[in-house]
PDB file of N, CA and C in Angstrom:
ATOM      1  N   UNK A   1      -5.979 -18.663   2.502  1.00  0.00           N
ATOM      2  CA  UNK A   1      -5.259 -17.976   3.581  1.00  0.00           C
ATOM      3  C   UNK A   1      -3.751 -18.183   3.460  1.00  0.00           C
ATOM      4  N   UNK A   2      -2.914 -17.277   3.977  1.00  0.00           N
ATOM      5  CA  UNK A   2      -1.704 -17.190   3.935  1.00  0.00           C
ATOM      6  C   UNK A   2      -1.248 -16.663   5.340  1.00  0.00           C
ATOM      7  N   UNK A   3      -0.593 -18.288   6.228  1.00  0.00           N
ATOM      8  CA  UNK A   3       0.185 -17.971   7.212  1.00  0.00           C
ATOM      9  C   UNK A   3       1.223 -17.454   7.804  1.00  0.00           C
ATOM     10  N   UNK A   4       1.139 -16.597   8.464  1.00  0.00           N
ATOM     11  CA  UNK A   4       2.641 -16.030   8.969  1.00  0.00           C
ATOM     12  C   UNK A   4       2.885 -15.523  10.566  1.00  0.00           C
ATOM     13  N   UNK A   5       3.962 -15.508  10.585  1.00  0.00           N
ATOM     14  CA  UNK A   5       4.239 -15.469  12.122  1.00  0.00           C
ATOM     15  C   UNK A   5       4.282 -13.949  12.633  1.00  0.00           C
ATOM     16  N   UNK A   6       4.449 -13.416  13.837  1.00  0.00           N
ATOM     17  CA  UNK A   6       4.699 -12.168  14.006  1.00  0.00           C
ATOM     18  C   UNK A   6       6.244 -11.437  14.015  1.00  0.00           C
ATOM     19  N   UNK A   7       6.306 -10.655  13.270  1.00  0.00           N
ATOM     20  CA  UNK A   7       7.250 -10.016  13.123  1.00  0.00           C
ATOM     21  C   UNK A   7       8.021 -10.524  11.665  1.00  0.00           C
ATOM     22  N   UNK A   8       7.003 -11.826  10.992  1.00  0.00           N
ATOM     23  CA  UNK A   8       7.582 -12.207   9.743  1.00  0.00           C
ATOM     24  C   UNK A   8       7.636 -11.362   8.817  1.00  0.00           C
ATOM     25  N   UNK A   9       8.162 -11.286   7.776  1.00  0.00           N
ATOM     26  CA  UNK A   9       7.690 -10.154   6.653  1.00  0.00           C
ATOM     27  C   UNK A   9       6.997 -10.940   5.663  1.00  0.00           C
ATOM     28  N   UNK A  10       5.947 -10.269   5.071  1.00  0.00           N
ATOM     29  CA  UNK A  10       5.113 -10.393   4.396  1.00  0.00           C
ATOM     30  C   UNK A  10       5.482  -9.509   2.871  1.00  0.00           C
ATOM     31  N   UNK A  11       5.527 -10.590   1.837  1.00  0.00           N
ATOM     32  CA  UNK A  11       6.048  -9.915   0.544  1.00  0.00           C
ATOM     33  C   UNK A  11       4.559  -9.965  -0.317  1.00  0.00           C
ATOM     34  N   UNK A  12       4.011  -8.785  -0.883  1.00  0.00           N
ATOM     35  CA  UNK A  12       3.212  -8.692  -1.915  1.00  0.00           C
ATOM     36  C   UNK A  12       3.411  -7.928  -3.453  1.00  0.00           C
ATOM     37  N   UNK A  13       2.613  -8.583  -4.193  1.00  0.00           N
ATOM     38  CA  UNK A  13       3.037  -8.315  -5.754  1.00  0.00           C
ATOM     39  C   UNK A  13       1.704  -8.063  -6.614  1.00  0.00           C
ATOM     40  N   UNK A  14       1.589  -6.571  -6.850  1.00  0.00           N
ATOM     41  CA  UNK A  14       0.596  -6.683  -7.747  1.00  0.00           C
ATOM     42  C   UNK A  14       0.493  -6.260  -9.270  1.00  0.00           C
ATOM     43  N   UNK A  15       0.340  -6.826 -10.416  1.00  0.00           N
ATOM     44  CA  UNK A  15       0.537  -6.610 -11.423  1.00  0.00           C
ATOM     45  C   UNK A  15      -0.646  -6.095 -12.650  1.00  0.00           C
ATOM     46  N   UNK A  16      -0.348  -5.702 -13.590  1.00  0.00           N
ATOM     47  CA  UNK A  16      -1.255  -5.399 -14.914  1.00  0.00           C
ATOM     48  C   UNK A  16      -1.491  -6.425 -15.555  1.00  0.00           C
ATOM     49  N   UNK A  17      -2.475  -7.159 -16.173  1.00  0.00           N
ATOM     50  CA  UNK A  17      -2.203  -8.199 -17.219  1.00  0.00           C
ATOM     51  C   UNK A  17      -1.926  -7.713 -17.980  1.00  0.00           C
ATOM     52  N   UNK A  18      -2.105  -6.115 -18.696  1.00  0.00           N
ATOM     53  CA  UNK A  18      -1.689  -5.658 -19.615  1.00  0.00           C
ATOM     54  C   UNK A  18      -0.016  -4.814 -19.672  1.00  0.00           C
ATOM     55  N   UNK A  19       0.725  -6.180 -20.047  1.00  0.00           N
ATOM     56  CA  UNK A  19       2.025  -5.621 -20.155  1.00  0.00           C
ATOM     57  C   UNK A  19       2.540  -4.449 -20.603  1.00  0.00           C
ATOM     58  N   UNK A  20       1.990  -3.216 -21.089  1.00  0.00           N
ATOM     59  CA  UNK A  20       2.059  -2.191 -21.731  1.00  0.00           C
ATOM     60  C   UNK A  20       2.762  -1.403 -20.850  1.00  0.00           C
ATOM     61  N   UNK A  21       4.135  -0.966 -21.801  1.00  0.00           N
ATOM     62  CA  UNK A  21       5.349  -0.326 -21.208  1.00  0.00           C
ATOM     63  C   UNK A  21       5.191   1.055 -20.828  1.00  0.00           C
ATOM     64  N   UNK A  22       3.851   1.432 -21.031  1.00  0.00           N
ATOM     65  CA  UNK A  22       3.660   2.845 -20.680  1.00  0.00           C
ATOM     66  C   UNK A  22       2.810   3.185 -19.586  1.00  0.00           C
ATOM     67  N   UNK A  23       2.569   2.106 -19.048  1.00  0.00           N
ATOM     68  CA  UNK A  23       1.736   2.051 -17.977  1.00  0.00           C
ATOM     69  C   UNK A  23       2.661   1.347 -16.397  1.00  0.00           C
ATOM     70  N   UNK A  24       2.121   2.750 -15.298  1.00  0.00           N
ATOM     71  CA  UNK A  24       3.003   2.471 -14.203  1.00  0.00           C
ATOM     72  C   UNK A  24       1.650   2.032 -13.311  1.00  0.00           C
ATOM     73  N   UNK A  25       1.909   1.184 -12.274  1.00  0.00           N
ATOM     74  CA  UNK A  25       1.208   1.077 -11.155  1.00  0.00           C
ATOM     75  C   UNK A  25       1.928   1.478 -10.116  1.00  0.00           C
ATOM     76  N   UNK A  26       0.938   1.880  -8.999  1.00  0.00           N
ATOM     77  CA  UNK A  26       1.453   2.480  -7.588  1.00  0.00           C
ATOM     78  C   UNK A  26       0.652   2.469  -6.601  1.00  0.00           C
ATOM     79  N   UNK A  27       1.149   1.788  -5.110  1.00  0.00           N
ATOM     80  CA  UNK A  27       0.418   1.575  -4.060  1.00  0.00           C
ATOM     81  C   UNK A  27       0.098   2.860  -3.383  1.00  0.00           C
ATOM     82  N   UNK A  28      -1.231   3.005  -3.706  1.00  0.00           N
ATOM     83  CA  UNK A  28      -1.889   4.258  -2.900  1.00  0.00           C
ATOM     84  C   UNK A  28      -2.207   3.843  -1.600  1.00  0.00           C
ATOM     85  N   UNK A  29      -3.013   2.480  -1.172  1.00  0.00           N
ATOM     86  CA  UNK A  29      -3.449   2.795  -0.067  1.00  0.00           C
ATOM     87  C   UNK A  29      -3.460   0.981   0.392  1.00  0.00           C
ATOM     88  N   UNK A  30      -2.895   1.058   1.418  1.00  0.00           N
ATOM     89  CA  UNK A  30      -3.107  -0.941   1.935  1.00  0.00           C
ATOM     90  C   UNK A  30      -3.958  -0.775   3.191  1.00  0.00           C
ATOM     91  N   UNK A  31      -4.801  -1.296   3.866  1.00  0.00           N
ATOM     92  CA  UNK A  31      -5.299  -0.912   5.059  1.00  0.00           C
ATOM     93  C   UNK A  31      -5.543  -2.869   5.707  1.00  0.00           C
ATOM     94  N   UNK A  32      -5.078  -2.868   6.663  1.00  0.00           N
ATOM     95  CA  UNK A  32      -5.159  -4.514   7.147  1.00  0.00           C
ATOM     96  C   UNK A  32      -6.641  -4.076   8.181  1.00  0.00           C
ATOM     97  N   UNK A  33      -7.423  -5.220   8.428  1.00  0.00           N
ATOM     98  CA  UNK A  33      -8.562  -5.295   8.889  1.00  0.00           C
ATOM     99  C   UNK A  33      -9.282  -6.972   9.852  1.00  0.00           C
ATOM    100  N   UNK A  34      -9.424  -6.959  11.000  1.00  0.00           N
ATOM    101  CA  UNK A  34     -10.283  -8.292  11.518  1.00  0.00           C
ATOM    102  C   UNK A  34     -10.934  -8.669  10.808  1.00  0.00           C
ATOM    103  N   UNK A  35     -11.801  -7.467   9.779  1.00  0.00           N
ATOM    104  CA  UNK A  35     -12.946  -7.661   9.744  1.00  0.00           C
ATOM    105  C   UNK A  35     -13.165  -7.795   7.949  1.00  0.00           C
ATOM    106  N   UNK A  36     -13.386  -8.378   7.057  1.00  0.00           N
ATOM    107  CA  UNK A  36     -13.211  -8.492   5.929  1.00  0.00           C
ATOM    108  C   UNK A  36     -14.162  -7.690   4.942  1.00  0.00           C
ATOM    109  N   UNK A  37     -15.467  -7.334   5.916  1.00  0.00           N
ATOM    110  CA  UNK A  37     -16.460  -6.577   5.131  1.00  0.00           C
ATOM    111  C   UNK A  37     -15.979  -5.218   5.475  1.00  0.00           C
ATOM    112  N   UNK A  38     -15.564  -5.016   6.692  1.00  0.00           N
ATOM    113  CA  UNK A  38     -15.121  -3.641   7.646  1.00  0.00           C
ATOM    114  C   UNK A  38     -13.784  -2.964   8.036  1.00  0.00           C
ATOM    115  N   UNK A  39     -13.889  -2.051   6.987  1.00  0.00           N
ATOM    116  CA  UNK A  39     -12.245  -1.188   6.929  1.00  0.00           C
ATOM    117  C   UNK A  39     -11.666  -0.028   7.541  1.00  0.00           C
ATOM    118  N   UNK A  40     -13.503   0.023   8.363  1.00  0.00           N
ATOM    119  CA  UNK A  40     -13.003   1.561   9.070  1.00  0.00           C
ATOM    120  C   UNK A  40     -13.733   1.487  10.257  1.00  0.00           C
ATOM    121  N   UNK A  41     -13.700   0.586  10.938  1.00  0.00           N
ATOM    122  CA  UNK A  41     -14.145   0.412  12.567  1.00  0.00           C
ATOM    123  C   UNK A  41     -12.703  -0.494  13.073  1.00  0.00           C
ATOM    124  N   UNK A  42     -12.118  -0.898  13.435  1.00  0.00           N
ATOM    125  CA  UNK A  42     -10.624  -1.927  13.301  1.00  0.00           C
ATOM    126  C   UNK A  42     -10.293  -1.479  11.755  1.00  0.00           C
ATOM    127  N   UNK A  43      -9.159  -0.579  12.043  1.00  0.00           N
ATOM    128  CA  UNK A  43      -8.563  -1.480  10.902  1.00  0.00           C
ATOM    129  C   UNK A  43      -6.293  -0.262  11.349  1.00  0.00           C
ATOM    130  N   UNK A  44      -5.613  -1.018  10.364  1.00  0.00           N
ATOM    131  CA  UNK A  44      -4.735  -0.506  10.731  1.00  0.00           C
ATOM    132  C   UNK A  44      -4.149  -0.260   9.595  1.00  0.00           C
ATOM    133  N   UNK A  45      -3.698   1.488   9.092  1.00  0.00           N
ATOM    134  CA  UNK A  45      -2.662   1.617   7.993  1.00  0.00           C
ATOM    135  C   UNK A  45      -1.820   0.801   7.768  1.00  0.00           C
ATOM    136  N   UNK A  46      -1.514   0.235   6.473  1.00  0.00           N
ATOM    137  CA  UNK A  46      -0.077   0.257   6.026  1.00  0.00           C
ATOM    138  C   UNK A  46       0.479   1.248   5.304  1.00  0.00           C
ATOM    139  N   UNK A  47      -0.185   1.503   4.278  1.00  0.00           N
ATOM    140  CA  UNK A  47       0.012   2.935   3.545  1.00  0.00           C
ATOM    141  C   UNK A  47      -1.276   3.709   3.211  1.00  0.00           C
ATOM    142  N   UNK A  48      -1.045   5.069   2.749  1.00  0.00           N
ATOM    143  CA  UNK A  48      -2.379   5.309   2.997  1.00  0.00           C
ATOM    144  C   UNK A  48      -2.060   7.483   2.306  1.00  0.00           C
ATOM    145  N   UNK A  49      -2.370   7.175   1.145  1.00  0.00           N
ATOM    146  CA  UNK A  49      -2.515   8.097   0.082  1.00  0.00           C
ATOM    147  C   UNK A  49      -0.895   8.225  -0.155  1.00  0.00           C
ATOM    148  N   UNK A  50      -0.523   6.801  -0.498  1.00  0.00           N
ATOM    149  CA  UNK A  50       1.209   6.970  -1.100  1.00  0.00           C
ATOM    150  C   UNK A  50       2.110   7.585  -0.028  1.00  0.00           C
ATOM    151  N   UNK A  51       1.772   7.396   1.665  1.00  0.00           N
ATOM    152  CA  UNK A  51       2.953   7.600   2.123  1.00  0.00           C
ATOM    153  C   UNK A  51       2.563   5.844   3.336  1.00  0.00           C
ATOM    154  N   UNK A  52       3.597   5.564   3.627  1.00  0.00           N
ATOM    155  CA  UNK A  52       4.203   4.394   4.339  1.00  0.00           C
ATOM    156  C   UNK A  52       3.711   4.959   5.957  1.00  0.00           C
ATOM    157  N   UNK A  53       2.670   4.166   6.637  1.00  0.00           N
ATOM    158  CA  UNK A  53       2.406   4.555   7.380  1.00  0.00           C
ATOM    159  C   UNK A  53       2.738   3.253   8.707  1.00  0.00           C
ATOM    160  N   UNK A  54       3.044   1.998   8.223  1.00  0.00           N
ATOM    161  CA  UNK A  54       4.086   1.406   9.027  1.00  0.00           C
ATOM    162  C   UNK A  54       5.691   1.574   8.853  1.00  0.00           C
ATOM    163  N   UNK A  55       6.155   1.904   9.957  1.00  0.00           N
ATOM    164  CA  UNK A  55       7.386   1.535   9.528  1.00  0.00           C
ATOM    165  C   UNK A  55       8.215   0.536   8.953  1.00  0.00           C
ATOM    166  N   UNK A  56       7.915  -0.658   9.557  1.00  0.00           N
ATOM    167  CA  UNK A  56       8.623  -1.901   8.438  1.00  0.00           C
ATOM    168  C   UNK A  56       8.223  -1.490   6.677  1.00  0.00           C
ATOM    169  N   UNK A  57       7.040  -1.286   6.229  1.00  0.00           N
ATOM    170  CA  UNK A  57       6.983  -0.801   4.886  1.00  0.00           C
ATOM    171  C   UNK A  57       7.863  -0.948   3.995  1.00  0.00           C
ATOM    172  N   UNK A  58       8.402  -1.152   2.964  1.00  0.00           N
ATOM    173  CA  UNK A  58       8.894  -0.531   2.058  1.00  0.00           C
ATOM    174  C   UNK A  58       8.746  -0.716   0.368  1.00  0.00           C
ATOM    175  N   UNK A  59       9.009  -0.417  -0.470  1.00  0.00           N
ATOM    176  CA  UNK A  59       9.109  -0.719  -1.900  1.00  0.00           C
ATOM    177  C   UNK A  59      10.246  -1.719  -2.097  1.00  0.00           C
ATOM    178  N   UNK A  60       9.866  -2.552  -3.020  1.00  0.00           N
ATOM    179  CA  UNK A  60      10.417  -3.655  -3.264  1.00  0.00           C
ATOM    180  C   UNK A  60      10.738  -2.951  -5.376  1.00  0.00           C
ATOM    181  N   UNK A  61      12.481  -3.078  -5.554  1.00  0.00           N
ATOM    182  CA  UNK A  61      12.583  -2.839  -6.811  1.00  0.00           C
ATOM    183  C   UNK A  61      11.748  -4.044  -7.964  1.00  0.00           C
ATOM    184  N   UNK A  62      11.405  -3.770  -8.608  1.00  0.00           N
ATOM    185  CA  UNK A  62      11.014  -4.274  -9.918  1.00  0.00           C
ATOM    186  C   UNK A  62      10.988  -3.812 -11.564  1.00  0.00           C
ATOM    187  N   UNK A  63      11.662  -4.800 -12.237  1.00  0.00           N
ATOM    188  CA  UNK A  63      12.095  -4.679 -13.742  1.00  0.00           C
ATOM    189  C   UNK A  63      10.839  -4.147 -14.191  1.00  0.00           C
ATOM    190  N   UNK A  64       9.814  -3.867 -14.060  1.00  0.00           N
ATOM    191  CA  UNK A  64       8.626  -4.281 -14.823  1.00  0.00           C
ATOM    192  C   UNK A  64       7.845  -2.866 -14.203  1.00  0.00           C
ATOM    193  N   UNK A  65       7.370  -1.812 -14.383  1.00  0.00           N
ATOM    194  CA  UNK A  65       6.587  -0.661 -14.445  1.00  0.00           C
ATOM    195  C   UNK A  65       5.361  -1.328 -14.131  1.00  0.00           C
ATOM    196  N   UNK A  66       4.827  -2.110 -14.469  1.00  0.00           N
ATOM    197  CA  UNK A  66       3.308  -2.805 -14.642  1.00  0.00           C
ATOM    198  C   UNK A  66       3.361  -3.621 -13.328  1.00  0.00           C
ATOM    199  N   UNK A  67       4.113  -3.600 -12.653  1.00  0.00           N
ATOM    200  CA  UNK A  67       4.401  -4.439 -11.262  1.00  0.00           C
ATOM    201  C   UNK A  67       4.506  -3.509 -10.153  1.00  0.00           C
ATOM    202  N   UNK A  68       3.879  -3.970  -8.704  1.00  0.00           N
ATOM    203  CA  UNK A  68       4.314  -3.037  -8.152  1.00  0.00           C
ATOM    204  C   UNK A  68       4.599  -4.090  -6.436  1.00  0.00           C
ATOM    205  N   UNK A  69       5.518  -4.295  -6.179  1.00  0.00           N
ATOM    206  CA  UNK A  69       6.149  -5.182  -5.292  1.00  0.00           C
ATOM    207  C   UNK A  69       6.200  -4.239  -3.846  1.00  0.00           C
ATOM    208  N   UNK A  70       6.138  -4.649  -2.945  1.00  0.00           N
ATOM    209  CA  UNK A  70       5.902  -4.131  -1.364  1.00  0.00           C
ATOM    210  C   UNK A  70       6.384  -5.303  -0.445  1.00  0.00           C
ATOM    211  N   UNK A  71       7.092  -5.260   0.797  1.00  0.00           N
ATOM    212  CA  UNK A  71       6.763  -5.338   1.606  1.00  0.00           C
ATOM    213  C   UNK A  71       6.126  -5.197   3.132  1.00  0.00           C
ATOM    214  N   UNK A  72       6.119  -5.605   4.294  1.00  0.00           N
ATOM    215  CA  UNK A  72       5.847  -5.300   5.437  1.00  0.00           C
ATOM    216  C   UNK A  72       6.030  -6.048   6.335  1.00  0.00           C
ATOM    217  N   UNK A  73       6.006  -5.773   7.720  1.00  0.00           N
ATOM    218  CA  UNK A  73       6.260  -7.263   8.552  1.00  0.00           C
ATOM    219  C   UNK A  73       5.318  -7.047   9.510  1.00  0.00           C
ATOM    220  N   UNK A  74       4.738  -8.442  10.220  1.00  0.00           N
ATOM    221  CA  UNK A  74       3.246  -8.689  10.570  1.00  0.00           C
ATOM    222  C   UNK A  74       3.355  -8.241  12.164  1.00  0.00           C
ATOM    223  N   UNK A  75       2.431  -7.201  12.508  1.00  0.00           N
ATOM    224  CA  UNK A  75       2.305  -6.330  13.387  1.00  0.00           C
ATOM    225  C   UNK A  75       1.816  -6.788  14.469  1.00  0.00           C
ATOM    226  N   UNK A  76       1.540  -6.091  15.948  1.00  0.00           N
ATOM    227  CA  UNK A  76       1.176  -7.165  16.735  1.00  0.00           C
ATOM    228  C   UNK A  76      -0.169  -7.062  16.800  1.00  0.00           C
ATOM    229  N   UNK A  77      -1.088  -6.423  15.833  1.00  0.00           N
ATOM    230  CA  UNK A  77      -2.259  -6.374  15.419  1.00  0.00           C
ATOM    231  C   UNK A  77      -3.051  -7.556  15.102  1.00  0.00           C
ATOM    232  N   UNK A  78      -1.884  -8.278  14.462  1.00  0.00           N
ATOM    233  CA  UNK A  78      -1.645  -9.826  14.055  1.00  0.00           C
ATOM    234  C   UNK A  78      -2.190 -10.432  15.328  1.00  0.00           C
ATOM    235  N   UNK A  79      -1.744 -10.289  16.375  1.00  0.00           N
ATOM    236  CA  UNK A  79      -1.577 -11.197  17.748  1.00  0.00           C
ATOM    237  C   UNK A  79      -2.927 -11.220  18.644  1.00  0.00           C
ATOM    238  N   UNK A  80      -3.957 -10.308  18.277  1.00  0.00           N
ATOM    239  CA  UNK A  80      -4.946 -10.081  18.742  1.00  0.00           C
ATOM    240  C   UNK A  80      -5.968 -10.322  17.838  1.00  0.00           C
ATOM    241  N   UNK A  81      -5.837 -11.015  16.782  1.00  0.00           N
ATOM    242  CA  UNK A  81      -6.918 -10.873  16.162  1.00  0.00           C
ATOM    243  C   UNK A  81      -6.600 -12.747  15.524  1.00  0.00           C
ATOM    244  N   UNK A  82      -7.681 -12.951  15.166  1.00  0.00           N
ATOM    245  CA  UNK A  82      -7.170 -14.908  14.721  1.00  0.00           C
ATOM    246  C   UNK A  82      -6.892 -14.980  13.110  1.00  0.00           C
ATOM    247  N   UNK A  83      -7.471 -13.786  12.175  1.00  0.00           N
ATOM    248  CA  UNK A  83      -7.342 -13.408  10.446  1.00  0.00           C
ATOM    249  C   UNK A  83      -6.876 -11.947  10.542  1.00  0.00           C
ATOM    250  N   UNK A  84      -6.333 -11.809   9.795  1.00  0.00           N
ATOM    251  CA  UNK A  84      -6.600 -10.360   9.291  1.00  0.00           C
ATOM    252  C   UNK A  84      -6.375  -9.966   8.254  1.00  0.00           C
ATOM    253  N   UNK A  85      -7.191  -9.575   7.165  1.00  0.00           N
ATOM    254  CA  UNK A  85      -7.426  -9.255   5.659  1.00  0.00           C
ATOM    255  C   UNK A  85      -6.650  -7.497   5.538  1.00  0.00           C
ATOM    256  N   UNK A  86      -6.272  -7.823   4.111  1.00  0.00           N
ATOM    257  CA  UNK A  86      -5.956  -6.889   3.569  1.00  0.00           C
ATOM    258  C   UNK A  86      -6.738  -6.229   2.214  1.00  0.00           C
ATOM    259  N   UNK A  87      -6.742  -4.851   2.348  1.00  0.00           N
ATOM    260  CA  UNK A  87      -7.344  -4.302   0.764  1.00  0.00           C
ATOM    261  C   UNK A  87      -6.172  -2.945   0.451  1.00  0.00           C
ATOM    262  N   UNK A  88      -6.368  -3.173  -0.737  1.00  0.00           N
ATOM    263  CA  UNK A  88      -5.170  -2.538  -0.948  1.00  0.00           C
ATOM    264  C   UNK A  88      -5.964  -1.512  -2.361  1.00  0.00           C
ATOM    265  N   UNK A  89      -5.641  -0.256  -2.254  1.00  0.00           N
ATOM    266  CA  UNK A  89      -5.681   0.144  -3.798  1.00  0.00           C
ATOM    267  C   UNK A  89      -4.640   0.536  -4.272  1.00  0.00           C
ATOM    268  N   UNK A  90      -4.673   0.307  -5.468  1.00  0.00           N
ATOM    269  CA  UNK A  90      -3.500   0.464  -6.671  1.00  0.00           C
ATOM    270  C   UNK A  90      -3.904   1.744  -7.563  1.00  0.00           C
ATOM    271  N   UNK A  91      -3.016   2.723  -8.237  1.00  0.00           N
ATOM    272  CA  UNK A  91      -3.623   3.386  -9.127  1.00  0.00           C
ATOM    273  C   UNK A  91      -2.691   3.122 -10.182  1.00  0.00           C
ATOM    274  N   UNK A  92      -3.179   3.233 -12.093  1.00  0.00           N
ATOM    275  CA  UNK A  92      -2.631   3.283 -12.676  1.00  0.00           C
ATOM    276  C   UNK A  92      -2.328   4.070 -13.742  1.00  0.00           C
ATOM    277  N   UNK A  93      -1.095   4.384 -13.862  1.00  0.00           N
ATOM    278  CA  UNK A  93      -0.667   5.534 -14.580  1.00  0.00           C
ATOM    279  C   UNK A  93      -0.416   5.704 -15.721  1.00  0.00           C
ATOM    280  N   UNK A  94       0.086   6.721 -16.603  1.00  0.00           N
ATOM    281  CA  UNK A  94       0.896   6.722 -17.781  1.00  0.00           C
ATOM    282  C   UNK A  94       2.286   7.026 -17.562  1.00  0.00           C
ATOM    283  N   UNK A  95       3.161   5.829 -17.624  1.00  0.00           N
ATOM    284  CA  UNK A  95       4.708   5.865 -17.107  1.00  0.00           C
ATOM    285  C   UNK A  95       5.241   7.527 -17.347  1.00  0.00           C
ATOM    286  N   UNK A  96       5.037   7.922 -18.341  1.00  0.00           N
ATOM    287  CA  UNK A  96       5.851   9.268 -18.967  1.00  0.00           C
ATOM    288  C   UNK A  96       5.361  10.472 -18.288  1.00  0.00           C
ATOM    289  N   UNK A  97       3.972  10.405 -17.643  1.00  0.00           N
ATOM    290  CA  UNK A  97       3.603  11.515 -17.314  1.00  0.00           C
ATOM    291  C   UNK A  97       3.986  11.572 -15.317  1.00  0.00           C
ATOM    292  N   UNK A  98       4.342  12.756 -15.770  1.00  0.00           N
ATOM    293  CA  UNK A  98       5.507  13.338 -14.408  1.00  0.00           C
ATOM    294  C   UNK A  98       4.407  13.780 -13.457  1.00  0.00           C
ATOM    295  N   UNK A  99       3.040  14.577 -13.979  1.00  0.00           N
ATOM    296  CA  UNK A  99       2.035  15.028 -13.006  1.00  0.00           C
ATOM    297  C   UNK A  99       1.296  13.641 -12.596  1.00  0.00           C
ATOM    298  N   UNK A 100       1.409  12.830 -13.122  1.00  0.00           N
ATOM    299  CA  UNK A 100       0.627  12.076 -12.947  1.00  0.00           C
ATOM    300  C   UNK A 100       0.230  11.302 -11.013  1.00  0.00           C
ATOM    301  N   UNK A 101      -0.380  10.376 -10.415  1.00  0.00           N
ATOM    302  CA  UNK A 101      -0.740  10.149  -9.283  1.00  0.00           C
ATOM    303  C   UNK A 101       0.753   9.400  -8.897  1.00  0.00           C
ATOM    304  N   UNK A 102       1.175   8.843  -9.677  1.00  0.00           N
ATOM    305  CA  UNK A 102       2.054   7.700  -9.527  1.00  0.00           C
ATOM    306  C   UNK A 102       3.570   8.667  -9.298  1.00  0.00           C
ATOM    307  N   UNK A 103       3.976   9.790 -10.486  1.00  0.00           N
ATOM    308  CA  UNK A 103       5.102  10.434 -10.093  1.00  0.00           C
ATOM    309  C   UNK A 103       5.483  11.364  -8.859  1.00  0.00           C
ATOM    310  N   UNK A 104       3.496  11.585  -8.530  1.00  0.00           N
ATOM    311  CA  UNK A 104       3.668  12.100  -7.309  1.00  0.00           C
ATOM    312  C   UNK A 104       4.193  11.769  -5.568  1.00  0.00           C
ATOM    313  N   UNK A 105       3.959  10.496  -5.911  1.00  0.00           N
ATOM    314  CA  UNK A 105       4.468   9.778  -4.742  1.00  0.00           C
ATOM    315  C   UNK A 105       3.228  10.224  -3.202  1.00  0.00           C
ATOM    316  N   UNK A 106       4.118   9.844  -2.177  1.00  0.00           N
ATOM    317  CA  UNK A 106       3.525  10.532  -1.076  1.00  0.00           C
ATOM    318  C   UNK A 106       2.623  11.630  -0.774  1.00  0.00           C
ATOM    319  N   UNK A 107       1.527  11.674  -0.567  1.00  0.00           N
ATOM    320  CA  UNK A 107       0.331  13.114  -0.834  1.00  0.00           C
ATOM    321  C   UNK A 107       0.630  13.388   0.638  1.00  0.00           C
ATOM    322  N   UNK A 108       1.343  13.599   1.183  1.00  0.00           N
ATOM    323  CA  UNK A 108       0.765  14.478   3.180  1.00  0.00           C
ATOM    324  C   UNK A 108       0.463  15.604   2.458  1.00  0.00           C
ATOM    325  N   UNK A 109      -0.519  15.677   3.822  1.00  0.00           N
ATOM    326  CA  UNK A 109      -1.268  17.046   3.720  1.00  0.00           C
ATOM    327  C   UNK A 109      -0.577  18.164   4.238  1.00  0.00           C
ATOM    328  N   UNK A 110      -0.752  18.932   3.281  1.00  0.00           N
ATOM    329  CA  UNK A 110       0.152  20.419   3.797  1.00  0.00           C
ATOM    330  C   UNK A 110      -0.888  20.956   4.896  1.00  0.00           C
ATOM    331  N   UNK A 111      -0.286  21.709   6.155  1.00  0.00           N
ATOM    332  CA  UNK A 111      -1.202  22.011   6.928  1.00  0.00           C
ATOM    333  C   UNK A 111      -1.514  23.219   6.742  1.00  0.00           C
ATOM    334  N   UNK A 112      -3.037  23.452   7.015  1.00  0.00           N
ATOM    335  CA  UNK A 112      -3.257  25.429   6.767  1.00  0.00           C
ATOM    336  C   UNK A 112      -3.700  26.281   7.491  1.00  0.00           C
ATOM    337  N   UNK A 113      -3.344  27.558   7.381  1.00  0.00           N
ATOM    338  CA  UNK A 113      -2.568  28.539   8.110  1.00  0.00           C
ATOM    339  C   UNK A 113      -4.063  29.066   9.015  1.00  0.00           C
ATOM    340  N   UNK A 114      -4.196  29.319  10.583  1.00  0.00           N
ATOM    341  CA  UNK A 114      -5.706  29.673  10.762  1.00  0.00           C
ATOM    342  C   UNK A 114      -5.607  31.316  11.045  1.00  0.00           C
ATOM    343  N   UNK A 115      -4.946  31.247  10.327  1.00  0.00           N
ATOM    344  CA  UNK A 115      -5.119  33.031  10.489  1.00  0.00           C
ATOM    345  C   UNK A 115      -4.653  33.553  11.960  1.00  0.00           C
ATOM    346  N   UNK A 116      -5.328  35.009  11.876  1.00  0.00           N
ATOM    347  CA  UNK A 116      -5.032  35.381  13.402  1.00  0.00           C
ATOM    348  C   UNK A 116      -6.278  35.521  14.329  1.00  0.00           C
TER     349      UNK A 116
END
């Protein structure tokens, strides 16, 4: 476990073992949870299909493509609950490719049109 206070910020780092310069990682989706087996009865965005769905959020720079650094600061979600776990997915890319999940960044959904 890793303690923290409310309103602390919370720094996370997740990496490739495979140092390979052509490979990008990127935080698709963090979701904090009471419940460690259970992610979708309680649970609260942090990000969530590459857009920042807390505001404290942000990207943290890093030398390293194969790294992908974040922070956030601890919500009052925190204050009601005595743990609260995180799962996070990562996707990983091919640095060069521009279509790829990672160059895309942020997915919102475009909204569509209901006719007349």
């Amino acid at each position: 476990p890793y303690y923290i206070d409310l309103n602390q910020n919370l720094y996370l780092q997740a990496y490739l073992h495979n140092s390979d310069p052509n490979l990008s990682l990127f935080v698709d989706t963090c979701v904090a949870s009471p419940d460690p087996h259970n992610f979708n009865t309680v649970s609260y965005d942090i990000v969530r299909d590459g857009c920042p769905r807390d505001p404290s959020y942000s990207t943290l720079y890093s030398p390293y493509s194969h790294y992908a650094r974040f922070k956030f600061s601890a919500f009052e979600f925190l204050s009601r609950h005595p743990a609260v776990y995180l799962r996070c997915q990562l996707v990983v890319c091919r640095h060069w490719d521009l279509s790829s999940r990672c160059s895309r960044g942020c997915l919102s959904r475009t909204k569509r049109d209901a006719g007349s």
